[in-house]
C-alpha atoms as a PDB file:
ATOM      1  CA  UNK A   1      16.782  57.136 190.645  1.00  0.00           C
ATOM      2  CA  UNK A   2      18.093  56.712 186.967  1.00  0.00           C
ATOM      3  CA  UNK A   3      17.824  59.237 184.820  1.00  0.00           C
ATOM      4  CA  UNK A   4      18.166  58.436 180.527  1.00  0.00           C
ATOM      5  CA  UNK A   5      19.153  60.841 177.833  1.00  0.00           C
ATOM      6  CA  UNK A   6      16.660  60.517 174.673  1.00  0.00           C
ATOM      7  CA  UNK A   7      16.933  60.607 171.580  1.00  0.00           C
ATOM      8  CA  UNK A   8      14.383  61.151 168.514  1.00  0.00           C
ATOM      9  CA  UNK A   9      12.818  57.885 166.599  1.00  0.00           C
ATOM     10  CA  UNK A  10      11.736  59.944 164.081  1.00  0.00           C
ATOM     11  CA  UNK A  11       9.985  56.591 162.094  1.00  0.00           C
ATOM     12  CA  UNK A  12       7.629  55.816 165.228  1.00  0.00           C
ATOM     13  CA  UNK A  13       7.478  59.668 165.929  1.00  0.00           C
ATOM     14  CA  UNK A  14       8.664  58.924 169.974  1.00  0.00           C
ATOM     15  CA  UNK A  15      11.613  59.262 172.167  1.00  0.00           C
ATOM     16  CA  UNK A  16      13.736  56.643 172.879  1.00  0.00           C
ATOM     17  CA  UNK A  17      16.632  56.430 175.532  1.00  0.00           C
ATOM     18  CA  UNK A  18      20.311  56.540 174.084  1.00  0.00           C
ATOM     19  CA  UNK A  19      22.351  53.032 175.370  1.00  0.00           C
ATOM     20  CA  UNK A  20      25.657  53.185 176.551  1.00  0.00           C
ATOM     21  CA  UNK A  21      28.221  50.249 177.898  1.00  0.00           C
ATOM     22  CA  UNK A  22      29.441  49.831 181.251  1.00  0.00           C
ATOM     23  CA  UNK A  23      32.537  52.361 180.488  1.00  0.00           C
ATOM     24  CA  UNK A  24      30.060  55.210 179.299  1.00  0.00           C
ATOM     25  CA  UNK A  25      30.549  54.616 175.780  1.00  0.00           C
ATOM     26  CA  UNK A  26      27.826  55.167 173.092  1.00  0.00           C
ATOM     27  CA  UNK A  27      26.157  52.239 171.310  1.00  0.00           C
ATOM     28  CA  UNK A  28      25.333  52.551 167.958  1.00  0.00           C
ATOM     29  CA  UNK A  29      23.760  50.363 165.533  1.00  0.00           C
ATOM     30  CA  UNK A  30      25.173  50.862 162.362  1.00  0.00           C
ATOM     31  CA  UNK A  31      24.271  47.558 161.061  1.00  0.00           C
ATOM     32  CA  UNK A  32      21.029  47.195 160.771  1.00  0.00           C
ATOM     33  CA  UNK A  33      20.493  51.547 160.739  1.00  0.00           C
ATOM     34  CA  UNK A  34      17.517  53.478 160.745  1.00  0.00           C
ATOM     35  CA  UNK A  35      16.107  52.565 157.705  1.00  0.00           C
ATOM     36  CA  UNK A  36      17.714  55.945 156.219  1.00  0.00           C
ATOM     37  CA  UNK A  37      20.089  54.194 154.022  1.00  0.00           C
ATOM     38  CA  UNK A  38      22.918  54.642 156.332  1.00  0.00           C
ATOM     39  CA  UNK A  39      23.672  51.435 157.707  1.00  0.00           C
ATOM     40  CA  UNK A  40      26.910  49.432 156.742  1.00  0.00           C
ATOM     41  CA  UNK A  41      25.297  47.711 154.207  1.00  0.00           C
ATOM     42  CA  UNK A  42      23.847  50.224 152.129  1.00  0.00           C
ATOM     43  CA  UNK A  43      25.685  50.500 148.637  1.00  0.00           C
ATOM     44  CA  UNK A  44      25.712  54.246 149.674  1.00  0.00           C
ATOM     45  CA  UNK A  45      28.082  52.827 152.245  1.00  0.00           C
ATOM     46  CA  UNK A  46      29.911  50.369 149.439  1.00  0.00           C
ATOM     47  CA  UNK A  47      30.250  53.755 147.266  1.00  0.00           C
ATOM     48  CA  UNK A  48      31.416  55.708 150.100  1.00  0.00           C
ATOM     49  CA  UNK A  49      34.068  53.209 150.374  1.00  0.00           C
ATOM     50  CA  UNK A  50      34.998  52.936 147.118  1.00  0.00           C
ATOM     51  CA  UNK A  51      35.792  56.255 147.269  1.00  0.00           C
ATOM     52  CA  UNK A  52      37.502  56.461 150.246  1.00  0.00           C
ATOM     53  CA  UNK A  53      39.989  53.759 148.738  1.00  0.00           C
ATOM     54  CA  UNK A  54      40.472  55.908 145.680  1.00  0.00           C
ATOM     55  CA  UNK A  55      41.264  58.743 148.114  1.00  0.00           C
ATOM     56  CA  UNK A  56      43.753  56.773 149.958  1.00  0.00           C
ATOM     57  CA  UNK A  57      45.256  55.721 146.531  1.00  0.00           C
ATOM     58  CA  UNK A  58      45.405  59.213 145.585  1.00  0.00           C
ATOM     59  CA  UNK A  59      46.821  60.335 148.535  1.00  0.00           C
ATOM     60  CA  UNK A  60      49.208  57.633 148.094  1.00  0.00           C
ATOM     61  CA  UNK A  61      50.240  58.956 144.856  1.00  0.00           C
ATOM     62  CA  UNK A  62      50.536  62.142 146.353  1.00  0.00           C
ATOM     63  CA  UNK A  63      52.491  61.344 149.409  1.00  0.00           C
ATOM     64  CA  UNK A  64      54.766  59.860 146.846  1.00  0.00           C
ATOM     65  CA  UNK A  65      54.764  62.667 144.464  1.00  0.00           C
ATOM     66  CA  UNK A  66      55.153  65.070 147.446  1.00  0.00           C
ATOM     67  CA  UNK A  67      58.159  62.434 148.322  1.00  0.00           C
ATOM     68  CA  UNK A  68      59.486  63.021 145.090  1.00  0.00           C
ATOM     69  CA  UNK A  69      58.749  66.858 145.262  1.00  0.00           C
ATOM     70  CA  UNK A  70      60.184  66.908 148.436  1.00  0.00           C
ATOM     71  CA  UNK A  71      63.414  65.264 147.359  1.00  0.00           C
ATOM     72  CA  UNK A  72      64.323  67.672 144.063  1.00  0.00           C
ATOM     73  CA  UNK A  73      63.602  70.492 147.048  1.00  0.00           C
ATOM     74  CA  UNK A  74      66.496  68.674 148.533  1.00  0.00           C
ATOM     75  CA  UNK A  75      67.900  68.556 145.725  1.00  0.00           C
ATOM     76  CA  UNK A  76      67.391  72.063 144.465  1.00  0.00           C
ATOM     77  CA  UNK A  77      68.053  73.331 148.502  1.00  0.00           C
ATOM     78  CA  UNK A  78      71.508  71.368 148.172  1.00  0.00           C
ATOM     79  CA  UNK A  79      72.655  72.976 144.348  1.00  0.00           C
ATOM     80  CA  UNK A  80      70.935  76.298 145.662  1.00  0.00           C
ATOM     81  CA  UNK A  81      73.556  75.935 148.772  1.00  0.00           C
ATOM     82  CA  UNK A  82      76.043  74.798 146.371  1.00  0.00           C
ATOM     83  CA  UNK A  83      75.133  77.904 143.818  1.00  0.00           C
ATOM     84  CA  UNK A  84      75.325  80.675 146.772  1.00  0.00           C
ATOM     85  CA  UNK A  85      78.594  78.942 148.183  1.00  0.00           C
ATOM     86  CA  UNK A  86      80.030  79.860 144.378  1.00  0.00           C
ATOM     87  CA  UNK A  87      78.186  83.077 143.935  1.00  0.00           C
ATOM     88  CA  UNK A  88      80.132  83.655 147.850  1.00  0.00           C
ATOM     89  CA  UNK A  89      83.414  82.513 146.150  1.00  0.00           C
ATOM     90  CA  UNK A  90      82.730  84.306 142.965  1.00  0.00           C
ATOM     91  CA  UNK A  91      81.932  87.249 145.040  1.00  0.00           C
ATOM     92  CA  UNK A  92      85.432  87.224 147.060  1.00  0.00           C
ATOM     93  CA  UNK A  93      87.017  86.845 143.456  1.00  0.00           C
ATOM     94  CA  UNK A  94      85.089  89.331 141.973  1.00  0.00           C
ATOM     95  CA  UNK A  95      86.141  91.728 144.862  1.00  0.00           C
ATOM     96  CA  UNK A  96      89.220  90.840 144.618  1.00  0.00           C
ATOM     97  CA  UNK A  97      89.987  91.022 141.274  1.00  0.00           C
ATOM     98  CA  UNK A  98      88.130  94.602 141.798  1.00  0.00           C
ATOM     99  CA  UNK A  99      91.187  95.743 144.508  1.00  0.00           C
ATOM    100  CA  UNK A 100      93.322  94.645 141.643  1.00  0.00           C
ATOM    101  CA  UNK A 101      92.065  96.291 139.558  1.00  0.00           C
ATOM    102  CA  UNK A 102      92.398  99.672 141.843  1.00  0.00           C
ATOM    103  CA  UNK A 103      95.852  98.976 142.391  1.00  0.00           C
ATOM    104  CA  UNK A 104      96.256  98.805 138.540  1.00  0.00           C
ATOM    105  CA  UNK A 105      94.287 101.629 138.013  1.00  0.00           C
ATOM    106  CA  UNK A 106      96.367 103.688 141.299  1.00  0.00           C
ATOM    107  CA  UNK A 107      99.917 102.408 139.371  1.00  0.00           C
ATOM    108  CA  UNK A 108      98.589 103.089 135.837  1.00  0.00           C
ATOM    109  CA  UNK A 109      97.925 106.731 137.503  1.00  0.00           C
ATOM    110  CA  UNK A 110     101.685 106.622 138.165  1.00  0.00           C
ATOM    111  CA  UNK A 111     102.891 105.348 134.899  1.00  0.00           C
ATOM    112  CA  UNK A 112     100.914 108.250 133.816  1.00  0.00           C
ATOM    113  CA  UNK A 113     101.781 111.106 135.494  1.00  0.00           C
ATOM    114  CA  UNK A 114     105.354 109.659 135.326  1.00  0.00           C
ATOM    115  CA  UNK A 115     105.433 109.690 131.308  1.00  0.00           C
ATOM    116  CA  UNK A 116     104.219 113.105 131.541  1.00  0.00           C
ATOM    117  CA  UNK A 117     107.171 114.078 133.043  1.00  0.00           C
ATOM    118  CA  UNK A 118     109.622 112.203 131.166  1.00  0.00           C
ATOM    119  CA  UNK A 119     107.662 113.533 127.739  1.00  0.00           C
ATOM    120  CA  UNK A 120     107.879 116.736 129.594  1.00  0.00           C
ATOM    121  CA  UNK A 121     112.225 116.657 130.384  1.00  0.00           C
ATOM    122  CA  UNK A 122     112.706 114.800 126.471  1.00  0.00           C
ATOM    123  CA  UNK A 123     110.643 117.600 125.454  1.00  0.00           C
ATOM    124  CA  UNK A 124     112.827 119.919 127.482  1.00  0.00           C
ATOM    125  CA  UNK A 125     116.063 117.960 126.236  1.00  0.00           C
ATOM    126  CA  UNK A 126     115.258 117.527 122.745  1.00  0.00           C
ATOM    127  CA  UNK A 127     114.599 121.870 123.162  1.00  0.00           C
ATOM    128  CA  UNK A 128     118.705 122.238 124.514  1.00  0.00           C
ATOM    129  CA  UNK A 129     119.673 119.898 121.467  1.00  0.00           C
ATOM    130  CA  UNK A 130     118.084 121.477 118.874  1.00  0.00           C
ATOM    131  CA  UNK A 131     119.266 124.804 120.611  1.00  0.00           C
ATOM    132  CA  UNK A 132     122.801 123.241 121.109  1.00  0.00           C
ATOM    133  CA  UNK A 133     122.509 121.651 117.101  1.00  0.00           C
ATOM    134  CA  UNK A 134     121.552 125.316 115.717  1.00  0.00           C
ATOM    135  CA  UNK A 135     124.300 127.201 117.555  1.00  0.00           C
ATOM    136  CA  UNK A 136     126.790 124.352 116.222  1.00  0.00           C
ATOM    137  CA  UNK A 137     125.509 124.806 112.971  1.00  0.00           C
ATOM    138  CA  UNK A 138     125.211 128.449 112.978  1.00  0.00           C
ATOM    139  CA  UNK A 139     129.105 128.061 114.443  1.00  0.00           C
ATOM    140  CA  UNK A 140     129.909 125.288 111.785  1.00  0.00           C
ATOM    141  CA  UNK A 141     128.157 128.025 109.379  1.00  0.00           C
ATOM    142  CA  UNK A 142     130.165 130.907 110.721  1.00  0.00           C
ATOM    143  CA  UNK A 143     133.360 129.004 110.554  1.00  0.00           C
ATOM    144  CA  UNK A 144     133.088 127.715 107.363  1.00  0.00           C
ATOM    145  CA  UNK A 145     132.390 130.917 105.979  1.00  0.00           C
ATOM    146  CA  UNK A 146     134.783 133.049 107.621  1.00  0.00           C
ATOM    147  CA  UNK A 147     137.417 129.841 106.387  1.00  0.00           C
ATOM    148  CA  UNK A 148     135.840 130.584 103.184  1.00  0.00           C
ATOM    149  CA  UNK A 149     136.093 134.579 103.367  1.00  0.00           C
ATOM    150  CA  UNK A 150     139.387 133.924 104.359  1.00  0.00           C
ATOM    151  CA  UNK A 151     140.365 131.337 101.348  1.00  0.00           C
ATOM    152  CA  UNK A 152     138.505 134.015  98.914  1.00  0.00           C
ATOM    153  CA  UNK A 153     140.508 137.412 100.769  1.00  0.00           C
ATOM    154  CA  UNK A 154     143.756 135.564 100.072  1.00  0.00           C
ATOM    155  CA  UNK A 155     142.528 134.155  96.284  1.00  0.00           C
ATOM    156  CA  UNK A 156     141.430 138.210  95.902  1.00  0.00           C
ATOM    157  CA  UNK A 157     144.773 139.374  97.043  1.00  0.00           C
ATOM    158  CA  UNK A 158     147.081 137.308  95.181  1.00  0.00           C
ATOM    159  CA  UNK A 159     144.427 137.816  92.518  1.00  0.00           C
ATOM    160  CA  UNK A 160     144.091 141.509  93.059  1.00  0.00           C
ATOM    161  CA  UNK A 161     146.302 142.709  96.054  1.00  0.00           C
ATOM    162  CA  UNK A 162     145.910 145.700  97.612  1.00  0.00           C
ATOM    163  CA  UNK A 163     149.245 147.093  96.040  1.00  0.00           C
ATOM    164  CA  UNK A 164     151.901 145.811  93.917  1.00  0.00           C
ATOM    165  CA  UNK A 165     155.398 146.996  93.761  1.00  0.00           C
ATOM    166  CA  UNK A 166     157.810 145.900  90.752  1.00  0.00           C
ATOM    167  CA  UNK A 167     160.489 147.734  89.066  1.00  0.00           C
ATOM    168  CA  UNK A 168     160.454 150.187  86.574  1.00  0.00           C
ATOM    169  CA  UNK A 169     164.195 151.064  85.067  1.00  0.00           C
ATOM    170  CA  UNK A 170     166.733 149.025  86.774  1.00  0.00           C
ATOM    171  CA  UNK A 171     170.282 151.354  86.331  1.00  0.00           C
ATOM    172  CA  UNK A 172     169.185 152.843  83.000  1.00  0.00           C
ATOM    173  CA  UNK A 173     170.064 155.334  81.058  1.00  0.00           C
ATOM    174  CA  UNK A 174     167.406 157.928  80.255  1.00  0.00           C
ATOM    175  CA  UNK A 175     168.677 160.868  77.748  1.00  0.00           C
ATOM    176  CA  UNK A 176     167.000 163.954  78.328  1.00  0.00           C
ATOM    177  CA  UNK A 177     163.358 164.143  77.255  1.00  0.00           C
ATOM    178  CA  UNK A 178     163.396 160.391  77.339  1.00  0.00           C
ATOM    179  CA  UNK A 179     160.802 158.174  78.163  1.00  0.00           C
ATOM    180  CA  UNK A 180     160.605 154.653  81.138  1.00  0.00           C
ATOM    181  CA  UNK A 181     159.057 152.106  79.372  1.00  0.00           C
ATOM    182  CA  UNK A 182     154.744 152.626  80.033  1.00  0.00           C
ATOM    183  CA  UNK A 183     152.938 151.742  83.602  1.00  0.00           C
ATOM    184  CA  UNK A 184     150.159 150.076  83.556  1.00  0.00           C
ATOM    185  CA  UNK A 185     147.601 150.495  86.517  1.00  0.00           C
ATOM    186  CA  UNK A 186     144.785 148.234  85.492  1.00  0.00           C
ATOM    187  CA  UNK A 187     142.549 148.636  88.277  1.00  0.00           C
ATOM    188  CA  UNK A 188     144.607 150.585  90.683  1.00  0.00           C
ATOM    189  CA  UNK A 189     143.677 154.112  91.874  1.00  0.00           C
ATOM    190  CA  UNK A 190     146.889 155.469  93.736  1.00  0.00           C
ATOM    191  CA  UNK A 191     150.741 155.383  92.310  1.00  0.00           C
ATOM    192  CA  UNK A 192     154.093 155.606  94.263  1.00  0.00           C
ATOM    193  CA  UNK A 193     157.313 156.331  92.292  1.00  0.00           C
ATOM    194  CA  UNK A 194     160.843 156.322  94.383  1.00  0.00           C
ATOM    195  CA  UNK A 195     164.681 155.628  93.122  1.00  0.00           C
ATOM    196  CA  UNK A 196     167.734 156.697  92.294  1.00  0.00           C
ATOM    197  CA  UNK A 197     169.105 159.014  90.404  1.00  0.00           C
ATOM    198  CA  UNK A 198     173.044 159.909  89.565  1.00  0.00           C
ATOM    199  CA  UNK A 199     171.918 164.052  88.843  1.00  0.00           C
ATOM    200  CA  UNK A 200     171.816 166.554  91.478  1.00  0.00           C
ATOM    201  CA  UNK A 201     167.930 167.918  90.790  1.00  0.00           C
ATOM    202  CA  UNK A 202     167.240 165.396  88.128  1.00  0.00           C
ATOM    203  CA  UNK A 203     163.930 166.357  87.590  1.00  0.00           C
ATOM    204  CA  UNK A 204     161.137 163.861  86.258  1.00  0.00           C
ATOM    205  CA  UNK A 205     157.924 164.940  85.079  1.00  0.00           C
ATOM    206  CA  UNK A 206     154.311 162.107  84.526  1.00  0.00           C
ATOM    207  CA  UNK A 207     153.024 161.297  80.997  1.00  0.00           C
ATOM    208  CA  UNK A 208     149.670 160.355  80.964  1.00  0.00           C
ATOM    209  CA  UNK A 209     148.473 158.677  77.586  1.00  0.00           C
ATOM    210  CA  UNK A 210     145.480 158.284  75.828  1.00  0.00           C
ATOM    211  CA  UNK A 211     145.739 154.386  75.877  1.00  0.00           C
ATOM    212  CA  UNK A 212     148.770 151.474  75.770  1.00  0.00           C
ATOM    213  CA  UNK A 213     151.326 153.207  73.417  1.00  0.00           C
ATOM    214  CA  UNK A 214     148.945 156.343  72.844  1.00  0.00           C
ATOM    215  CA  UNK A 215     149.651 159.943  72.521  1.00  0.00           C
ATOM    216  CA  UNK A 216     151.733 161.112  75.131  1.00  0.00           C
ATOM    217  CA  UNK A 217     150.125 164.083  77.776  1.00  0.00           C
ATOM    218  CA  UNK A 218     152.499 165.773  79.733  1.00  0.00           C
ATOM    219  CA  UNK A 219     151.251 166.462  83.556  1.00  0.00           C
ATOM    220  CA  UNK A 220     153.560 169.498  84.551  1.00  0.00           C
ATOM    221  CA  UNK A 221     151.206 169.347  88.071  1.00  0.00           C
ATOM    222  CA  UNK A 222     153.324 166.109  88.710  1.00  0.00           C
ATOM    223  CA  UNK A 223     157.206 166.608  88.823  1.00  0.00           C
ATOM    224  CA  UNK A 224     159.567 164.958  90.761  1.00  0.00           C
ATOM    225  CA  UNK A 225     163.465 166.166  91.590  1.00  0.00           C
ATOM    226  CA  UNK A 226     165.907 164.191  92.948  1.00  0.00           C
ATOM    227  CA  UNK A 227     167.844 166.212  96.276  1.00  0.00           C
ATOM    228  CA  UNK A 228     168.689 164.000  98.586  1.00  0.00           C
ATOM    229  CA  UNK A 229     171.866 162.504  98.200  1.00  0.00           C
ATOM    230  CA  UNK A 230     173.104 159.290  99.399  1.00  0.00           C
ATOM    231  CA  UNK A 231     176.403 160.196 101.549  1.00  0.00           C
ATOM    232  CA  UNK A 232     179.139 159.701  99.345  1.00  0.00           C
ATOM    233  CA  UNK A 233     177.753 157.861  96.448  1.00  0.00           C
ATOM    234  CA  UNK A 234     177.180 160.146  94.471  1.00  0.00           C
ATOM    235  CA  UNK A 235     174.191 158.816  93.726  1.00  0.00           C
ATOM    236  CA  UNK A 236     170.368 160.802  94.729  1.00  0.00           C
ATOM    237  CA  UNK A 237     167.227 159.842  96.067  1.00  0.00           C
ATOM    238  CA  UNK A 238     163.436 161.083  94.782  1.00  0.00           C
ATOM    239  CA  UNK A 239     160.008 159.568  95.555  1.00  0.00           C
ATOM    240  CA  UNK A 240     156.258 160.573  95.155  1.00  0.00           C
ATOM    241  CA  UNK A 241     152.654 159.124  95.367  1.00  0.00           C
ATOM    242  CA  UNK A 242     150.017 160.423  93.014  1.00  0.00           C
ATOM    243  CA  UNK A 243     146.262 159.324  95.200  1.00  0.00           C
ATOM    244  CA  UNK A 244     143.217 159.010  92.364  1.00  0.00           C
ATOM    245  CA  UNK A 245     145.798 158.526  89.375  1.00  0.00           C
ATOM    246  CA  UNK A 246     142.601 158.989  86.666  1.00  0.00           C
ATOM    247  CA  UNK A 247     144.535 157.644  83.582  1.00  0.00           C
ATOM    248  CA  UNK A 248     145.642 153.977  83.080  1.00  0.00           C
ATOM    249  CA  UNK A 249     148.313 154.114  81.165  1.00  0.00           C
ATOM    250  CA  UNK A 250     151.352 155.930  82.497  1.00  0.00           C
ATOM    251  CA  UNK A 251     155.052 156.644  81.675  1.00  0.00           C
ATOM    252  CA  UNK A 252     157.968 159.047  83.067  1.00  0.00           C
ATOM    253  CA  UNK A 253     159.906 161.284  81.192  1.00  0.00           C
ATOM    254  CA  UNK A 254     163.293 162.704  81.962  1.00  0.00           C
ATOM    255  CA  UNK A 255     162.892 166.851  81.810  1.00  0.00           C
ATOM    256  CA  UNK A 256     166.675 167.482  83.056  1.00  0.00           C
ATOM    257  CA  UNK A 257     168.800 169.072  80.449  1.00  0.00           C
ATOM    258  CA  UNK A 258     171.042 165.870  80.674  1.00  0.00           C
ATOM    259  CA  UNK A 259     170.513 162.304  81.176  1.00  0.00           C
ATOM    260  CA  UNK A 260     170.192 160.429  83.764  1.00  0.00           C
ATOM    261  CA  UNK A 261     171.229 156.865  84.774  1.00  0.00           C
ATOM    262  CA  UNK A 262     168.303 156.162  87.028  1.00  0.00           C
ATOM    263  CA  UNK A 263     167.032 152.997  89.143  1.00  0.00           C
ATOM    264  CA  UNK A 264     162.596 153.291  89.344  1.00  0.00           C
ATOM    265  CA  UNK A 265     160.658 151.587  91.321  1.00  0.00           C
ATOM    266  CA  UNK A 266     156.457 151.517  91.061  1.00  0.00           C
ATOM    267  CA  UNK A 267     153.880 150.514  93.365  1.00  0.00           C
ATOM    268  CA  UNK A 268     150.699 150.672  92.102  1.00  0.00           C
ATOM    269  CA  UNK A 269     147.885 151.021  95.289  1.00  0.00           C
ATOM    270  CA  UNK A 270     143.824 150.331  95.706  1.00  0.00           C
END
């Protein structure tokens, strides 16, 4: 018994069985259609075509715009590649550069800290120089001054020494009540008077005078006599010193009742 699968004719409004070949396959006419419009021929077919062609052209142009998409991809893949290859390198260099950069930083550290210290021993020599160059210079001071003191003590005493002895009556005869010629003490303070006399007790007595060849002032507080005799010269010894003279002008006078052949000698101190 056969059995058919059936399929609407919706024109005549029945059921009609659906062919198939030997192998199973469905038959359809497409050629001659339904009378819905939908056969081959139609011109909705001829459209339908027309616009499957300009689909296929389309997606012609777009396969090869996708080609050419796909290629600058390639492209842009291949200089992206290249790009992180040199960002890679770039990176190593950068890296490096930035160890370098440490070590410089690490020896610059020690350049540092090693200036400090050399500031800090030239600060600490240039301190002993200048310590060393001011006790020179005080010592260069001290030793030119005390050269100088020294220059100035010995221009002072041969200026002004501190006494000066020189001779008064050299073997003269002085008659009694006579006068040695005038001393002179300028700016001296103390006097010493010693010589020779040929009378036993010749006695000597200061004039003090109002000024150089002024009137004459007696001192009878200062008298000299002559007692010690040199052993057999005949001939006798006196000497005195008179501290804080107080008059300038100065002479001494014989007061023996004879004269006296006498030898004087002054030293005038400060």
């Amino acid at each position: 018994m056969s059995n058919y699968i059936y399929a609407l004719d919706t024109t005549n409004k029945r059921p009609l069985p659906i062919n198939v070949d030997s192998n199973g396959n469905l038959q359809v006419d497409i050629v001659s259609g339904g009378g819905g419009g939908g056969d081959a021929t139609a011109s909705n077919q001829t459209a339908s075509k027309a616009v499957l062609d300009n689909i296929l052209t389309k997606n012609g142009e777009i396969e090869t715009t996708a080609d050419a998409i796909l290629a600058k991809n390639t492209e842009i893949e291949t200089t992206a590649d290249a790009i992180l290859a040199k960002n890679g390198e770039i990176e190593t260099t950068a890296n490096s550069i930035l160890a370098k950069n440490t070590e410089i930083e690490t020896t610059a550290d020690a350049i540092l800290a090693k200036n400090t210290e050399v500031k800090t021993s030239v600060d600490a020599v240039n301190t002993s120089l200048n310590d060393v160059a001011s006790a020179t210079k005080q010592q260069t001071l001290i030793t030119a001054n005390h050269a100088d003191l020294v220059a100035i003590s010995g221009t002072l005493s041969k200026m002004n020494p501190d006494y000066v002895q020189s001779t008064l009556v050299n073997n003269a005869l002085i008659t009694s009540g006579g006068d040695t010629s005038e001393i002179d003490m300028g700016d001296h303070r103390h006097l010493t008077l010693f010589g020779t006399t040929n009378a036993n007790y010749g006695n000597w007595i200061l004039i003090r005078k109002s000024g150089t060849g002024g009137t004459k002032i007696p001192d009878g507080t200062k008298m000299i006599s002559s007692s010690e005799a040199i052993s057999g010269s005949g001939v006798y010894s006196f000497s005195i010193t008179i501290e804080n003279v107080g008059t300038r002008y100065l002479a001494l006078r014989n007061s023996s009742g004879t004269s006296q052949t006498a030898t004087i000698y002054q030293v005038l101190h400060r």
